[in-house]
C-alpha atoms as a PDB file:
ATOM      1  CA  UNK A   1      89.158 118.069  98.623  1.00  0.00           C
ATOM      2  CA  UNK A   2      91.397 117.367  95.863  1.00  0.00           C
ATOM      3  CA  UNK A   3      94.568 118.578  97.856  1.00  0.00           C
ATOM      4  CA  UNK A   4      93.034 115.973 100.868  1.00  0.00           C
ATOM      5  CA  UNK A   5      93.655 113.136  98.233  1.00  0.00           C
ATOM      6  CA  UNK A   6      96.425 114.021  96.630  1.00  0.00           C
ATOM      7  CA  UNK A   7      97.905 114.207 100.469  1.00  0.00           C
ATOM      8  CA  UNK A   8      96.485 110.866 101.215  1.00  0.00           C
ATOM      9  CA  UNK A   9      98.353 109.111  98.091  1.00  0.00           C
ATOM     10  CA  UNK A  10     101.220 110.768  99.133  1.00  0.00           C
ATOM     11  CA  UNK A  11     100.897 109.635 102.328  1.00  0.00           C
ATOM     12  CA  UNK A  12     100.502 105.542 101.317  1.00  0.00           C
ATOM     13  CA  UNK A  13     103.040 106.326  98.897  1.00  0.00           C
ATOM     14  CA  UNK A  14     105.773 107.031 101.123  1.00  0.00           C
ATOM     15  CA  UNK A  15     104.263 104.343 103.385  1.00  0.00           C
ATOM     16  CA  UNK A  16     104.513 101.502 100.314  1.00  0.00           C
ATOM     17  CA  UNK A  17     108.414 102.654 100.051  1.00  0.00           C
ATOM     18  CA  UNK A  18     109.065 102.587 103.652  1.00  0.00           C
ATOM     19  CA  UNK A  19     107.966  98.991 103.596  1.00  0.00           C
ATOM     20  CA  UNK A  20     110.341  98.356 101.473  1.00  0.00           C
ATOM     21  CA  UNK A  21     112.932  99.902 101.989  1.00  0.00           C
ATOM     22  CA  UNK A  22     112.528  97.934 106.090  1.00  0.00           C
ATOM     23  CA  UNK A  23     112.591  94.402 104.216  1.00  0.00           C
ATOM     24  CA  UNK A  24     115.480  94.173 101.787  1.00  0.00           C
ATOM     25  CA  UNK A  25     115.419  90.622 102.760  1.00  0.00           C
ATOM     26  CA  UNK A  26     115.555  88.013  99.733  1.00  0.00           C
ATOM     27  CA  UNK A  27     112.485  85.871  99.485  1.00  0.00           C
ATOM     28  CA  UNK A  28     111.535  82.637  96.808  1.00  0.00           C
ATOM     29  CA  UNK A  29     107.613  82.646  96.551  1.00  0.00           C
ATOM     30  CA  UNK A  30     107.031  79.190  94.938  1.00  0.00           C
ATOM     31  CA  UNK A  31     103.980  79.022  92.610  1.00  0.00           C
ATOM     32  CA  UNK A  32     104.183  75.461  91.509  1.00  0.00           C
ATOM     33  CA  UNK A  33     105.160  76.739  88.072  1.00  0.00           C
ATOM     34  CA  UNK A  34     107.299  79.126  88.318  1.00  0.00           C
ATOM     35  CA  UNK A  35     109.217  80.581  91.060  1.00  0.00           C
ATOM     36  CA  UNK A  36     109.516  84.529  91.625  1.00  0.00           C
ATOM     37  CA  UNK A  37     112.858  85.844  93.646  1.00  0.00           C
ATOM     38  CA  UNK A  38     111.804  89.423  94.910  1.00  0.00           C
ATOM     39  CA  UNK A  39     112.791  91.033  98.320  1.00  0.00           C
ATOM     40  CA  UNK A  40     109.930  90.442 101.040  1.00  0.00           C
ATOM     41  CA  UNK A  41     109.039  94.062 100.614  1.00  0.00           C
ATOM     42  CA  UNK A  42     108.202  93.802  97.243  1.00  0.00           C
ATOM     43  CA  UNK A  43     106.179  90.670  97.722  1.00  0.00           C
ATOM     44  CA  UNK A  44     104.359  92.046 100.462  1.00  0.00           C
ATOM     45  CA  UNK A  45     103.530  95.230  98.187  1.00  0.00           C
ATOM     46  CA  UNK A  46     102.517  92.733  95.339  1.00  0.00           C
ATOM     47  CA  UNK A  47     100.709  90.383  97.612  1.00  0.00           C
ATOM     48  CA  UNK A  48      98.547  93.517  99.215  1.00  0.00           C
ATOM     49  CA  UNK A  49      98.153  94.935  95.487  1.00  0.00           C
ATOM     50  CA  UNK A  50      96.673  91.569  94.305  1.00  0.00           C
ATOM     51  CA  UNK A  51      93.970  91.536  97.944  1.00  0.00           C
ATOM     52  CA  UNK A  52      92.635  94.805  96.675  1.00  0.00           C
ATOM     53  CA  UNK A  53      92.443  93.980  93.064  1.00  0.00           C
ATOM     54  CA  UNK A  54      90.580  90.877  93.894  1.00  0.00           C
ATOM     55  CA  UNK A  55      88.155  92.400  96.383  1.00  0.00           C
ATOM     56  CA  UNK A  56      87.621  95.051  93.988  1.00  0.00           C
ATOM     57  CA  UNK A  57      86.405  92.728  91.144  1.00  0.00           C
ATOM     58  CA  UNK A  58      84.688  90.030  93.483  1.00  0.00           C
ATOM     59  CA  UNK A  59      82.902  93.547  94.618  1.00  0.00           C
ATOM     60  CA  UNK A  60      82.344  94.958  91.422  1.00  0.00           C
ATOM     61  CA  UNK A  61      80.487  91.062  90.426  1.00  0.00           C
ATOM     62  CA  UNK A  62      78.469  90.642  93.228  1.00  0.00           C
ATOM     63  CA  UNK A  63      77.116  94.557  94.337  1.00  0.00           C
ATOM     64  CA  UNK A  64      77.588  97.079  91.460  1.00  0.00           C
ATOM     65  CA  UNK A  65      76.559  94.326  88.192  1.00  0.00           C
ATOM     66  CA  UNK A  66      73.395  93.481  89.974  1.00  0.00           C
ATOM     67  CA  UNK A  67      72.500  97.297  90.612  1.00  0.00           C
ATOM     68  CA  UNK A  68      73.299  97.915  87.364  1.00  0.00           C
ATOM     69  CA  UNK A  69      71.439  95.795  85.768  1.00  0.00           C
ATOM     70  CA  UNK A  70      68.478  96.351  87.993  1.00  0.00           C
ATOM     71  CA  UNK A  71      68.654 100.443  86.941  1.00  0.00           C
ATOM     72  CA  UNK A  72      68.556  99.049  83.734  1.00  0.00           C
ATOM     73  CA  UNK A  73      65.859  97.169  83.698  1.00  0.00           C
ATOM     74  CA  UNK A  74      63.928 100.153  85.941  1.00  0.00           C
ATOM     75  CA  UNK A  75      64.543 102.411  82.625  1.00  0.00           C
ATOM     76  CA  UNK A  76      64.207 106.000  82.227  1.00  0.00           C
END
């Protein structure tokens, strides 16, 4: 099992660089304060980084809290 995962982050690893390494174009992402220069495979890494960090805590809010707090409340 633990040589399946370790395969598997290998796996998106090399995936993540070969991304990048296909879009060495230059890119301006404009955030209306500030704007980032990065190559588009970088921002696309970023961009896909931030997705799963944000459905991981909008996840996190709205299923594991509740369950939580209702094991909680259940005690012992």
């Amino acid at each position: 099992m633990r040589l399946l995962r370790v395969l598997v982050g290998f796996f998106f690893l090399a995936a993540g660089l070969a991304v990048g390494a296909l879009n060495p174009q230059p890119v301006a992402v404009d955030l209306g304060f500030a704007t980032l220069h990065a190559t588009l495979g970088v921002a696309i890494l970023v961009a896909l980084l931030a997705g799963v960090i944000a459905g991981g805590l909008v996840l996190a809010v709205s299923v594991v809290l509740p369950l939580r707090n209702r094991l909680r409340r259940r005690g012992p």
